[in-house]
N, C-alpha and C. Protein backbone atom coordinates (compact mmCIF):
# COMPACT_ATOMS: atom_id res chain seq x y z
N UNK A 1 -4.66 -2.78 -19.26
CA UNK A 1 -3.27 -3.19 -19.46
C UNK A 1 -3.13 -4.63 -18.99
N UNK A 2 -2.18 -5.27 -19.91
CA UNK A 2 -1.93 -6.89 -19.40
C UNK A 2 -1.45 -6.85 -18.10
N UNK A 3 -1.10 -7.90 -17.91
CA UNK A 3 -0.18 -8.11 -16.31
C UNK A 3 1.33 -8.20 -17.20
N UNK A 4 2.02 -8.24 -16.30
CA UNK A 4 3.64 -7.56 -16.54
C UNK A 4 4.68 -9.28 -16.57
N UNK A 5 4.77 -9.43 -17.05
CA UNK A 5 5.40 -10.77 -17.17
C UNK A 5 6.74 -11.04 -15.78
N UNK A 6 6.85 -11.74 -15.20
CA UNK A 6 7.41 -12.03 -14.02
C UNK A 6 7.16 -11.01 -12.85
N UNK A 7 5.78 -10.43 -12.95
CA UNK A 7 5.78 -9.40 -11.87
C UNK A 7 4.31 -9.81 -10.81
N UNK A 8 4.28 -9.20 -9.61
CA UNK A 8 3.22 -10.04 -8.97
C UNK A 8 2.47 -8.73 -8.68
N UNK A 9 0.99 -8.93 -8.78
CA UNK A 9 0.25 -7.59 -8.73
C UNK A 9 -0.35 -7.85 -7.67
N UNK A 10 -0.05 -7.11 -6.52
CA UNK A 10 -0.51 -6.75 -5.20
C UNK A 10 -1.93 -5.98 -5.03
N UNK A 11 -2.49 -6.08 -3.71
CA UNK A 11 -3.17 -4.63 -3.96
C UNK A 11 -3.09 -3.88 -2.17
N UNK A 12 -3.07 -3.16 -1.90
CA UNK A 12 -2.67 -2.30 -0.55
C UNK A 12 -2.60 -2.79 0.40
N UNK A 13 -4.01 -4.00 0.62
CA UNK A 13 -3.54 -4.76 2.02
C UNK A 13 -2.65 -5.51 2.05
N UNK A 14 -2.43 -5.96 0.95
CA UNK A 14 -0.62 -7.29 0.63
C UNK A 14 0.42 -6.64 1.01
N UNK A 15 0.76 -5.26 1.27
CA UNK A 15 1.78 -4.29 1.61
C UNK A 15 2.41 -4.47 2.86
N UNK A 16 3.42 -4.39 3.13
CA UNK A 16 4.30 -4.07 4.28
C UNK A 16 4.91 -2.72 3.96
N UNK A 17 5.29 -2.10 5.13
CA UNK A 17 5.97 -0.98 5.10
C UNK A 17 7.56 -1.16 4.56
N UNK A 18 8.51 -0.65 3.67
CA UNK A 18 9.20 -0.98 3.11
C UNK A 18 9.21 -1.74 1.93
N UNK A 19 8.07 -2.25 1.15
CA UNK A 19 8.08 -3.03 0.34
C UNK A 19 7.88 -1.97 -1.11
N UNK A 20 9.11 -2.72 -1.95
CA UNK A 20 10.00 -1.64 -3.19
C UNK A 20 8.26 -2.56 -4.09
N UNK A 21 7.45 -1.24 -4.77
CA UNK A 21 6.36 -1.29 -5.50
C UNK A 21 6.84 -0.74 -6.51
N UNK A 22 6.01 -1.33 -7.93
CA UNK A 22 6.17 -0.55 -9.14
C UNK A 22 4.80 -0.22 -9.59
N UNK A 23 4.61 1.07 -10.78
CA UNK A 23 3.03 0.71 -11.52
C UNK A 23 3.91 0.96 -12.96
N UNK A 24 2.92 0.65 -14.20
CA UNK A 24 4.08 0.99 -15.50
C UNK A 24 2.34 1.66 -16.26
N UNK A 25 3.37 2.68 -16.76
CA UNK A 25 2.40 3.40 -17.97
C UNK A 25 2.63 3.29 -19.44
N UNK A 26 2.42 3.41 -20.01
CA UNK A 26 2.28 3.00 -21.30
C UNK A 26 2.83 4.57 -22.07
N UNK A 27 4.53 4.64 -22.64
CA UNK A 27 4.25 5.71 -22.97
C UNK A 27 4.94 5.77 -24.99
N UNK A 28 4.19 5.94 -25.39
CA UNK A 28 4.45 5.48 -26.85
C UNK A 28 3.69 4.10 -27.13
N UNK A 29 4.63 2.94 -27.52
CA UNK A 29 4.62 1.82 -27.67
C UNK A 29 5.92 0.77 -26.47
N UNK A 30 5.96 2.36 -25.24
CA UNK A 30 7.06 1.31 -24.34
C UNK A 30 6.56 1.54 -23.19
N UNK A 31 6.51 0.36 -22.83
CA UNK A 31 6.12 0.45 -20.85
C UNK A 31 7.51 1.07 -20.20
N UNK A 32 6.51 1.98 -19.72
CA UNK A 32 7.63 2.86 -18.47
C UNK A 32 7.10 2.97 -17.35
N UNK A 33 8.21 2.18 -16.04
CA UNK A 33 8.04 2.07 -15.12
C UNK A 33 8.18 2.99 -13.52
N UNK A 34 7.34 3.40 -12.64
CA UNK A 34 7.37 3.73 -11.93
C UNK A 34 7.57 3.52 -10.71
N UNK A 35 8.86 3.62 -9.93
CA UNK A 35 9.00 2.72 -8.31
C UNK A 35 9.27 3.70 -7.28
N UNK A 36 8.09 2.94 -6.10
CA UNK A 36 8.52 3.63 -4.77
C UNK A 36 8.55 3.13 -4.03
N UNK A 37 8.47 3.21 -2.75
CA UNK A 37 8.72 2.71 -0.94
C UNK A 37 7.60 2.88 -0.88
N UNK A 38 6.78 1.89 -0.13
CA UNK A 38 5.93 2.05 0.95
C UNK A 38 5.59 1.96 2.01
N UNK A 39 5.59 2.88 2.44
CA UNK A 39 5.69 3.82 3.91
C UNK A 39 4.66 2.94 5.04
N UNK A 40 3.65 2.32 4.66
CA UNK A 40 2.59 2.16 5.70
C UNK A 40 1.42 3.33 5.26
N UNK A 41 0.61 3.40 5.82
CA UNK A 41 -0.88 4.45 5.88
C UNK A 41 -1.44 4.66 4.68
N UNK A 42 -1.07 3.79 3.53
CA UNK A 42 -1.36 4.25 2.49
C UNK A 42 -0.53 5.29 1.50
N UNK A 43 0.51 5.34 2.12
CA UNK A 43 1.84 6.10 1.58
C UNK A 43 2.75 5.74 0.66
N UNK A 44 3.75 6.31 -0.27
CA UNK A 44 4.80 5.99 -0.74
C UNK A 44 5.57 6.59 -0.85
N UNK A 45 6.68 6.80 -0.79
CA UNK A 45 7.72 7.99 -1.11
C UNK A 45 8.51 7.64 -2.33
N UNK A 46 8.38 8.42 -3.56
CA UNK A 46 9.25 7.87 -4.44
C UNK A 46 10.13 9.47 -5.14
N UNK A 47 10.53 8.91 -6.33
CA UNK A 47 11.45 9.72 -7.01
C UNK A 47 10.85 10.35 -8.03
N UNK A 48 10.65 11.36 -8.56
CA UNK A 48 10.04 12.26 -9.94
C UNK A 48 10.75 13.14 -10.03
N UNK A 49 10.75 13.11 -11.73
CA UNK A 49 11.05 13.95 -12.64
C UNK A 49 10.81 15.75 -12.49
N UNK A 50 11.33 16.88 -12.02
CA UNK A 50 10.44 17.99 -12.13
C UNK A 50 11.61 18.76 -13.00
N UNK A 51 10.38 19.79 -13.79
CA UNK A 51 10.49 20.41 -14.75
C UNK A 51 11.47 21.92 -14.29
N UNK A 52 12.17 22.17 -14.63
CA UNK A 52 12.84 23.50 -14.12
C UNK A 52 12.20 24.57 -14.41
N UNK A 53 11.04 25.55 -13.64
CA UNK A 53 10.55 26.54 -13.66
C UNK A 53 11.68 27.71 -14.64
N UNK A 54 12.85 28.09 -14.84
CA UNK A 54 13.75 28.78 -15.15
C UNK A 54 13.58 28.34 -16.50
N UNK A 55 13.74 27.33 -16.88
CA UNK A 55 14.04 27.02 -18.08
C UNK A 55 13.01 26.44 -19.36
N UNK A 56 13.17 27.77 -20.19
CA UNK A 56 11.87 27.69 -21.48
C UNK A 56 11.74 27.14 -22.39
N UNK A 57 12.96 27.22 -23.10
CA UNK A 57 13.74 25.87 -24.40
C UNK A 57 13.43 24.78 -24.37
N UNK A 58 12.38 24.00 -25.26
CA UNK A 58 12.25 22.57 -25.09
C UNK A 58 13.50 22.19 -25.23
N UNK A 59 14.10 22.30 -26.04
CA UNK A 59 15.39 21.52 -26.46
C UNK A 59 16.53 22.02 -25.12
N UNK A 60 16.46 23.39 -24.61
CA UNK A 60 17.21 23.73 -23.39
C UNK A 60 17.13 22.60 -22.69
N UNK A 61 15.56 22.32 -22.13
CA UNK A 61 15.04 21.59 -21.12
C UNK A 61 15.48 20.03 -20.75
N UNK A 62 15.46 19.69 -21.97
CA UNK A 62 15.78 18.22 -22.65
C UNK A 62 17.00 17.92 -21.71
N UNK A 63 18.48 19.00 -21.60
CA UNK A 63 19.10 18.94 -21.22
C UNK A 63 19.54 19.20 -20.31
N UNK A 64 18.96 20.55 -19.79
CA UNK A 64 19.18 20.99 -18.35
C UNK A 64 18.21 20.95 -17.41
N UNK A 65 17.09 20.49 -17.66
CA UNK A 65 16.19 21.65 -17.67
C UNK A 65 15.46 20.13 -16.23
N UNK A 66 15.29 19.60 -15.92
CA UNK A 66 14.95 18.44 -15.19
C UNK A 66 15.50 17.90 -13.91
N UNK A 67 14.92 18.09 -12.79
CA UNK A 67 15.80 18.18 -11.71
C UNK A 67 14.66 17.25 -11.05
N UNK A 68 15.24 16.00 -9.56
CA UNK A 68 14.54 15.17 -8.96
C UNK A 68 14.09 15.29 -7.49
N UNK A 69 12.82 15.58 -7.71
CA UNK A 69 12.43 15.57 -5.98
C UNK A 69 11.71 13.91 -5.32
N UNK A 70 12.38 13.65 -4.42
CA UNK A 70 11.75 13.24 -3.55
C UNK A 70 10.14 12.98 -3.03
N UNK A 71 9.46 12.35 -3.24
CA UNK A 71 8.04 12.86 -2.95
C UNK A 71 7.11 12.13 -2.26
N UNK A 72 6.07 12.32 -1.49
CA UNK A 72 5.42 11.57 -0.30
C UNK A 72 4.30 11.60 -0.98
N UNK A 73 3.75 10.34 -1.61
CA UNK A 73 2.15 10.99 -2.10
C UNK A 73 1.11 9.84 -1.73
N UNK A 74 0.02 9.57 -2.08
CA UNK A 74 -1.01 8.24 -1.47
C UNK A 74 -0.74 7.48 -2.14
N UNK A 75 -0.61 6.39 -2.08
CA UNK A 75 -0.69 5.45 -2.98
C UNK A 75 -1.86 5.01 -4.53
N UNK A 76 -2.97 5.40 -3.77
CA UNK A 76 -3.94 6.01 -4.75
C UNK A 76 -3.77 7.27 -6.26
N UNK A 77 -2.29 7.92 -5.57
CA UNK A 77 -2.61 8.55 -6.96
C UNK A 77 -1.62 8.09 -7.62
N UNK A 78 -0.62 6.58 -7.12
CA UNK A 78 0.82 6.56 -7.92
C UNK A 78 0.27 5.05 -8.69
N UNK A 79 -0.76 4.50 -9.26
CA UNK A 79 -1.26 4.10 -10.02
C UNK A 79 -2.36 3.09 -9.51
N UNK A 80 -3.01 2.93 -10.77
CA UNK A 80 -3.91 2.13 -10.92
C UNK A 80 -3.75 0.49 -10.75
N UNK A 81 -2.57 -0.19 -10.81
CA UNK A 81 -2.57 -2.12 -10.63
C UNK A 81 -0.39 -1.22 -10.08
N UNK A 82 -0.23 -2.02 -8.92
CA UNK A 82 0.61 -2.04 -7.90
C UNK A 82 1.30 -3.40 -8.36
N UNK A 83 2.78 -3.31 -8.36
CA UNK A 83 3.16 -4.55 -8.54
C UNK A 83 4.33 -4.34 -7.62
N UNK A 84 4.63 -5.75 -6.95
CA UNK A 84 5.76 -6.03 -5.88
C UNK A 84 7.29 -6.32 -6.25
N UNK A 85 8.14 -5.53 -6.40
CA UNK A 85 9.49 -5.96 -6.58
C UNK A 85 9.83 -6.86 -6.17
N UNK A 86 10.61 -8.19 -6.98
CA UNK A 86 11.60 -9.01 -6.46
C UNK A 86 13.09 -8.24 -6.06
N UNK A 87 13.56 -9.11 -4.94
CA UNK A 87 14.97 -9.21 -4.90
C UNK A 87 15.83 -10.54 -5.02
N UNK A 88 17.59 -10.71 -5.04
CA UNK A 88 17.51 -11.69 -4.85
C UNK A 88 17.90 -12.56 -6.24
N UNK A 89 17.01 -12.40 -7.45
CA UNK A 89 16.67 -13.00 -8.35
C UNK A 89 18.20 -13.34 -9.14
N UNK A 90 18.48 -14.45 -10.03
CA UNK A 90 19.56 -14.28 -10.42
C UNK A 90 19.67 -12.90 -11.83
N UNK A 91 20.57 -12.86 -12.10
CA UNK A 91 21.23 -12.15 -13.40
C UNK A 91 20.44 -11.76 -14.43
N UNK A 92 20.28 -13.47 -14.50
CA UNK A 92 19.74 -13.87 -16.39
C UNK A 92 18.04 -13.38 -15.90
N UNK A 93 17.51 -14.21 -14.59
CA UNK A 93 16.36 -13.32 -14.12
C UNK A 93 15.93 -11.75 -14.44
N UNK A 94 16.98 -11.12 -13.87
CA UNK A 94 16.74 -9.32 -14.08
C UNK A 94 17.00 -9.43 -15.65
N UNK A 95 17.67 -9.64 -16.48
CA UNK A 95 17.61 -9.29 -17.54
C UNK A 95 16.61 -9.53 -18.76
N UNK A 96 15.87 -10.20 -18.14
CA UNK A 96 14.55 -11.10 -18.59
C UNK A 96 13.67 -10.71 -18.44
N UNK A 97 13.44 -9.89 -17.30
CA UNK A 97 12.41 -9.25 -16.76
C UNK A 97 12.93 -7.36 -15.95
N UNK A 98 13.42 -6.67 -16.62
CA UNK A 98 13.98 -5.53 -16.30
C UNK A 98 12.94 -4.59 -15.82
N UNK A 99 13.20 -3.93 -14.79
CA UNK A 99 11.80 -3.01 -14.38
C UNK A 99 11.15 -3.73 -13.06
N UNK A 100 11.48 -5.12 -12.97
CA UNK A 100 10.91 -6.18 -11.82
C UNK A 100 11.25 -6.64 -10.97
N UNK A 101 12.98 -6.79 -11.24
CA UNK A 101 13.41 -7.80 -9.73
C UNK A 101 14.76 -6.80 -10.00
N UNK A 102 15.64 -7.18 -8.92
CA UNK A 102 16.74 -6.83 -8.71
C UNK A 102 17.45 -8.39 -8.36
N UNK A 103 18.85 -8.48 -8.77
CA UNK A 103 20.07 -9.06 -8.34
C UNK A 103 20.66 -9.47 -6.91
N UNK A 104 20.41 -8.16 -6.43
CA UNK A 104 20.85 -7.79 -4.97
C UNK A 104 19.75 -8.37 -3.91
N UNK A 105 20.68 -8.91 -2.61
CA UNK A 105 20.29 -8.72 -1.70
C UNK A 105 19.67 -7.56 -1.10
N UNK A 106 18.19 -8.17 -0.63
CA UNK A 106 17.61 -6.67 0.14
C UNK A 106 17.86 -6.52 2.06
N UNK A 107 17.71 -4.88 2.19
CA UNK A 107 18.13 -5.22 3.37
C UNK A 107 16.82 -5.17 4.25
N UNK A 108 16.76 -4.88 5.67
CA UNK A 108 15.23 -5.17 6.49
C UNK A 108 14.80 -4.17 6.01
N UNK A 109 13.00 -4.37 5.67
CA UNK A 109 12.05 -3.96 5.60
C UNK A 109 12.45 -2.19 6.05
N UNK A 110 12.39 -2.04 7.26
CA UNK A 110 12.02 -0.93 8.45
C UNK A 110 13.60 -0.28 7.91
N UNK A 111 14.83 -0.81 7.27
CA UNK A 111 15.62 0.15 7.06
C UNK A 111 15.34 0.91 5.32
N UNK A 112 14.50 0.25 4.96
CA UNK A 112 14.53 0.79 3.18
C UNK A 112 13.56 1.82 3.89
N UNK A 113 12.56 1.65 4.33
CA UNK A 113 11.46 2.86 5.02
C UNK A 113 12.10 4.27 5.77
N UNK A 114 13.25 3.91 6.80
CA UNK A 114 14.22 5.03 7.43
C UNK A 114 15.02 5.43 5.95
N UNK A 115 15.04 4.90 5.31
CA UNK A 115 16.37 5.42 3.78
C UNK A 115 15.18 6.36 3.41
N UNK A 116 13.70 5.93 2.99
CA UNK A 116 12.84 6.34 2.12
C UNK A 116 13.11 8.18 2.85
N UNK A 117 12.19 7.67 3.86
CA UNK A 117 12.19 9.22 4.31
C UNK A 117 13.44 9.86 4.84
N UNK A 118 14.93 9.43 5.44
CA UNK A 118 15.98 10.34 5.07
C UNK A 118 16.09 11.25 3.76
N UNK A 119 15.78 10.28 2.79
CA UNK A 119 15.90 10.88 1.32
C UNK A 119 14.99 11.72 0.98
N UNK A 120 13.93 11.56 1.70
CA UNK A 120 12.94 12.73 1.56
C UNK A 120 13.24 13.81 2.00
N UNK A 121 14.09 14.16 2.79
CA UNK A 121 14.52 15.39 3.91
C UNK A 121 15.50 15.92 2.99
N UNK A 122 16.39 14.70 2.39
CA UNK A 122 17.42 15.48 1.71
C UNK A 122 17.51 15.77 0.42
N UNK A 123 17.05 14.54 -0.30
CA UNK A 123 16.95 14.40 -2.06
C UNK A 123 17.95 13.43 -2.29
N UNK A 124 17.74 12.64 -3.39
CA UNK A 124 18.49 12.31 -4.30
C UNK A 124 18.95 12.35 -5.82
N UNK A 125 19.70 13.96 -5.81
CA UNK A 125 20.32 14.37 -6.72
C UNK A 125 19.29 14.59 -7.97
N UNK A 126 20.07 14.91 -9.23
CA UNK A 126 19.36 15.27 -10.31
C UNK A 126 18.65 13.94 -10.85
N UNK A 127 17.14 14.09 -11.36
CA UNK A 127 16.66 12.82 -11.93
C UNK A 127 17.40 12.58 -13.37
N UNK A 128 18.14 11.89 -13.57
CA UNK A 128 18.03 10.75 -15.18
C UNK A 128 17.72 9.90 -15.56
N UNK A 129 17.07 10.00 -16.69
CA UNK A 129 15.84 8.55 -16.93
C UNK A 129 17.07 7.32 -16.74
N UNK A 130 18.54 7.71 -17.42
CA UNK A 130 19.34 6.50 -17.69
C UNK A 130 20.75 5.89 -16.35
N UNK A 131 20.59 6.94 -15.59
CA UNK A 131 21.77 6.78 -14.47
C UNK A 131 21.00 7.52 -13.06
N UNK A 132 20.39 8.13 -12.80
CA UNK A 132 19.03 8.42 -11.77
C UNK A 132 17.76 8.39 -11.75
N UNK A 133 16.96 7.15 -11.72
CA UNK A 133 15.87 7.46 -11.90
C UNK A 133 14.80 6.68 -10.64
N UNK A 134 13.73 6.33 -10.88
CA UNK A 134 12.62 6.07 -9.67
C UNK A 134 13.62 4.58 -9.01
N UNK A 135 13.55 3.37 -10.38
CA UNK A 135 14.05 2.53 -9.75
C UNK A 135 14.80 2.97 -9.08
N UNK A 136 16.32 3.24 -9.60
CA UNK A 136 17.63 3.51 -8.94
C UNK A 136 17.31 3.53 -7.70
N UNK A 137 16.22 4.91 -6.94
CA UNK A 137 16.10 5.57 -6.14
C UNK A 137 15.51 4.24 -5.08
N UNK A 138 14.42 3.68 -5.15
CA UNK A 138 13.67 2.30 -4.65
C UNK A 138 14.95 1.69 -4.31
N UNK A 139 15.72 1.12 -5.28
CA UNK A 139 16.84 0.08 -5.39
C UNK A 139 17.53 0.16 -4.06
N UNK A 140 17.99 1.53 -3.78
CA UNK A 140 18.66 2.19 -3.14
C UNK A 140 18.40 2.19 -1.91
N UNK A 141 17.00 2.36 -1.87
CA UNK A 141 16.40 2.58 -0.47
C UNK A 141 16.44 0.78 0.02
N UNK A 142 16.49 -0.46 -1.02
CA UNK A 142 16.26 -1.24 -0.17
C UNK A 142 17.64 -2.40 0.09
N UNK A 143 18.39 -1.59 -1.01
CA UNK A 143 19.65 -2.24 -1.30
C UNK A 143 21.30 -1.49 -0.35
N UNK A 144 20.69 -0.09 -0.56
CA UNK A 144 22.10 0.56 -0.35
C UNK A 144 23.03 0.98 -2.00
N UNK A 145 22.67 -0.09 -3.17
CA UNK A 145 22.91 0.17 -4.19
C UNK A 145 21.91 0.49 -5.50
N UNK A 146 22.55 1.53 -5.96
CA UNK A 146 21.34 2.00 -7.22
C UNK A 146 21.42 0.92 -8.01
N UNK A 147 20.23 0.41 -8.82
CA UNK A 147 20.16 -0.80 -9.57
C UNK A 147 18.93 0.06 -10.65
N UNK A 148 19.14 -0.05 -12.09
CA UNK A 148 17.86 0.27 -12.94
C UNK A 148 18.35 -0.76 -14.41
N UNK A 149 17.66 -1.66 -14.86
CA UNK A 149 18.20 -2.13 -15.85
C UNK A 149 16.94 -2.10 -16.76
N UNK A 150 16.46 -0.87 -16.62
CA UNK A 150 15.80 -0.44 -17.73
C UNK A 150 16.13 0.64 -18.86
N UNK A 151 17.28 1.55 -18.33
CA UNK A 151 17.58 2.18 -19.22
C UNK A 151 18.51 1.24 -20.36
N UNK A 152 19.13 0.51 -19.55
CA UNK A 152 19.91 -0.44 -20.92
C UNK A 152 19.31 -0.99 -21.58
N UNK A 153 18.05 -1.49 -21.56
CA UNK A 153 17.21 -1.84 -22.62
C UNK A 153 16.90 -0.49 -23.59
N UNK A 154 16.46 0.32 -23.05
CA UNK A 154 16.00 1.65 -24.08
C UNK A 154 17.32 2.13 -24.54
N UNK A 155 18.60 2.09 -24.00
CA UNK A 155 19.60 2.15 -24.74
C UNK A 155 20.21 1.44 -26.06
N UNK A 156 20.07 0.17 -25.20
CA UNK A 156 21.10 -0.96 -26.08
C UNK A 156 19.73 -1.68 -26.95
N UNK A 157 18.93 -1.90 -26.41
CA UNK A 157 17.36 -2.74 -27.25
C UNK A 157 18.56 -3.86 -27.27
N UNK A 158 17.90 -5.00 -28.78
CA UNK A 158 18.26 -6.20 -28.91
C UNK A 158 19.63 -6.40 -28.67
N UNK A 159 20.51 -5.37 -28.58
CA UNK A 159 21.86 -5.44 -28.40
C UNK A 159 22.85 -5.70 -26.94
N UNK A 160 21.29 -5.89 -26.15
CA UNK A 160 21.93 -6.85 -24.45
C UNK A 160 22.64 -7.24 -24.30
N UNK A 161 22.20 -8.50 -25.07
CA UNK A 161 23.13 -9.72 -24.59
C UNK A 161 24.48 -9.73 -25.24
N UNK A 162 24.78 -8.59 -25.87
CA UNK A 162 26.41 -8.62 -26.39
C UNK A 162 27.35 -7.56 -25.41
N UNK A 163 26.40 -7.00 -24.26
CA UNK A 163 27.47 -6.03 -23.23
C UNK A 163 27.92 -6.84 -22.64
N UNK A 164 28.95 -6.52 -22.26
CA UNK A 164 30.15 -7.85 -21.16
C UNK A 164 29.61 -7.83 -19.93
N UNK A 165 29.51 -8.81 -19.56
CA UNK A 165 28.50 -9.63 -18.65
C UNK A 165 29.44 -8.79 -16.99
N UNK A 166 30.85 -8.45 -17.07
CA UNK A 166 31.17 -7.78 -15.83
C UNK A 166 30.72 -6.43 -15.88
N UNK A 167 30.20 -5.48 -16.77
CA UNK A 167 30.03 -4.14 -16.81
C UNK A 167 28.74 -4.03 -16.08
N UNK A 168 27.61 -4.98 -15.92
CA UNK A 168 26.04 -5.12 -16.37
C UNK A 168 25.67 -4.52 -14.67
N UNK A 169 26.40 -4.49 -13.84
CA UNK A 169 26.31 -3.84 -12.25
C UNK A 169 26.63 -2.59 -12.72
N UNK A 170 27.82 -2.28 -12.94
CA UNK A 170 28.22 -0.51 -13.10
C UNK A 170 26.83 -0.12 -14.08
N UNK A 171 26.63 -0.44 -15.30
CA UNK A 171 25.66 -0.09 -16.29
C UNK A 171 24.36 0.32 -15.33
N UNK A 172 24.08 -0.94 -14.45
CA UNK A 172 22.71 -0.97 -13.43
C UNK A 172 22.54 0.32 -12.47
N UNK A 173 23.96 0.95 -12.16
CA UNK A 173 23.62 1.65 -10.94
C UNK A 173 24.12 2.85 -11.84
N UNK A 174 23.85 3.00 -13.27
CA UNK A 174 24.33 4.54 -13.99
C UNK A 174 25.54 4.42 -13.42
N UNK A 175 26.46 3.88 -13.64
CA UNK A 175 27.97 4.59 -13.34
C UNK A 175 28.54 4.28 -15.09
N UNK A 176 28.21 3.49 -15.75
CA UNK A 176 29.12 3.08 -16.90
C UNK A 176 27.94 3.04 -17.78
N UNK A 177 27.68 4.32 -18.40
CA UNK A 177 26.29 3.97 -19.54
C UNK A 177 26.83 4.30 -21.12
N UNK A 178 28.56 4.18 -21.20
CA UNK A 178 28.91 4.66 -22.46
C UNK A 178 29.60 3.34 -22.97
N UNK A 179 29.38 2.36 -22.68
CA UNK A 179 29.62 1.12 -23.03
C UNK A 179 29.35 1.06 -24.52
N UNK A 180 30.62 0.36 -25.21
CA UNK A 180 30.27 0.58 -26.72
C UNK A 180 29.92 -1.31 -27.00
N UNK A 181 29.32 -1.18 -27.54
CA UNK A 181 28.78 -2.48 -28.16
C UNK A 181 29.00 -3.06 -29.75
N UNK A 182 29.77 -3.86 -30.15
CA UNK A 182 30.20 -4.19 -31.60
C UNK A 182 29.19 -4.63 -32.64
C-alpha cells in the first residue's frame, strides 16, 4: 500500500502513550480507516464494529444487527504501517486529508489515555460507520469531541465542498448527517 497523503507513518518506538494512531485497509476500491489510543506496552484501545450474535438477516443485520465494543488489543494485530494523527490542523486541512488530522485542539497526552480506558470499562454506545465510529471514538478520547470526516466523504463524495461550511462540525461529530445538498 502507498503512504497516505498528509499522514506520517510511525513505527512503535515513535509512540507516546496517548497518541490518536490510524492503519487504513483497502476495502473495495476505498481506503477505510482504522483509529485508536495508545496505551504504552504495546497496546491500543480502540472502537469495533461487532456483529449481533441474535441476529440472522443479512439485510436484518445491516440495520440492527451491529453493536460497538471497546477493545484492548496489541498493537501488532491492529495493522501492518501505523500512522500518527494530526491535531490542530486548519478546516480546509481536514477536508483535504479526511481520516488524518482533526480541527480541534488536543488535550494532554495522559488524559486521552485515562478517557481510552474509562471507555473501556464502560463503552461507547452503538458503532456507526457514519455518526459512531473508530475515529469519532479516538477523536473523543483526545478531544472531548467526536470528530470523523470520513463518513461525509462516503456520503456526499464530490459534493463537499457545496455543504455549508457552519454545519461541517455537527456533520463531524454525527449529530447532523441529513444535510441536503443542491
Amino acid at each position: 500500500m502507498e503512504a497516505i497523503k498528509g499522514a506520517q507513518l510511525v513505527t512503535q518506538s515513535d509512540l507516546r502513550p496517548g497518541d490518536h494512531i490510524f492503519t487504513c485497509r483497502l476495502k473495495g476500491n476505498i481506503n477505510h480507516f482504522n483509529h485508536g489510543i495508545y496505551v504504552g506496552n504495546g497496546m491500543i484501545i480502540h472502537f469495533i464494529p461487532v456483529t449481533r450474535p441474535d441476529v440472522q438477516d443479512d439485510t436484518e443485520q445491516d440495520i440492527i444487527g451491529v453493536y460497538g465494543k471497546v477493545v484492548k488489543s496489541c498493537i501488532n494485530s491492529f495493522g501492518n504501517q501505523i500512522y500518527l494523527y494530526r491535531y490542530g490542523v486548519s478546516w480546509r486541512e481536514a477536508l483535504l486529508n479526511p481520516g488524518t488530522c482533526c480541527p480541534y485542539k488536543s488535550k494532554h497526552l495522559h488524559e486521552a489515555v485515562e478517557t481510552a480506558n474509562l471507555l473501556l470499562n464502560t463503552g461507547f454506545g452503538g458503532y456507526d460507520p457514519i455518526s459512531n465510529n473508530s475515529e469519532h471514538f479516538a477523536t473523543f478520547c483526545r478531544t472531548g469531541i467526536k470528530y470523523s470526516l470520513q463518513p461525509i466523504f462516503e456520503k456526499f463524495g464530490d459534493k463537499v465542498p457545496e455543504l455549508p461550511v457552519e454545519e461541517l462540525g455537527k456533520i463531524a461529530a454525527g449529530t447532523n448527517v441529513s444535510v441536503a445538498v443542491m
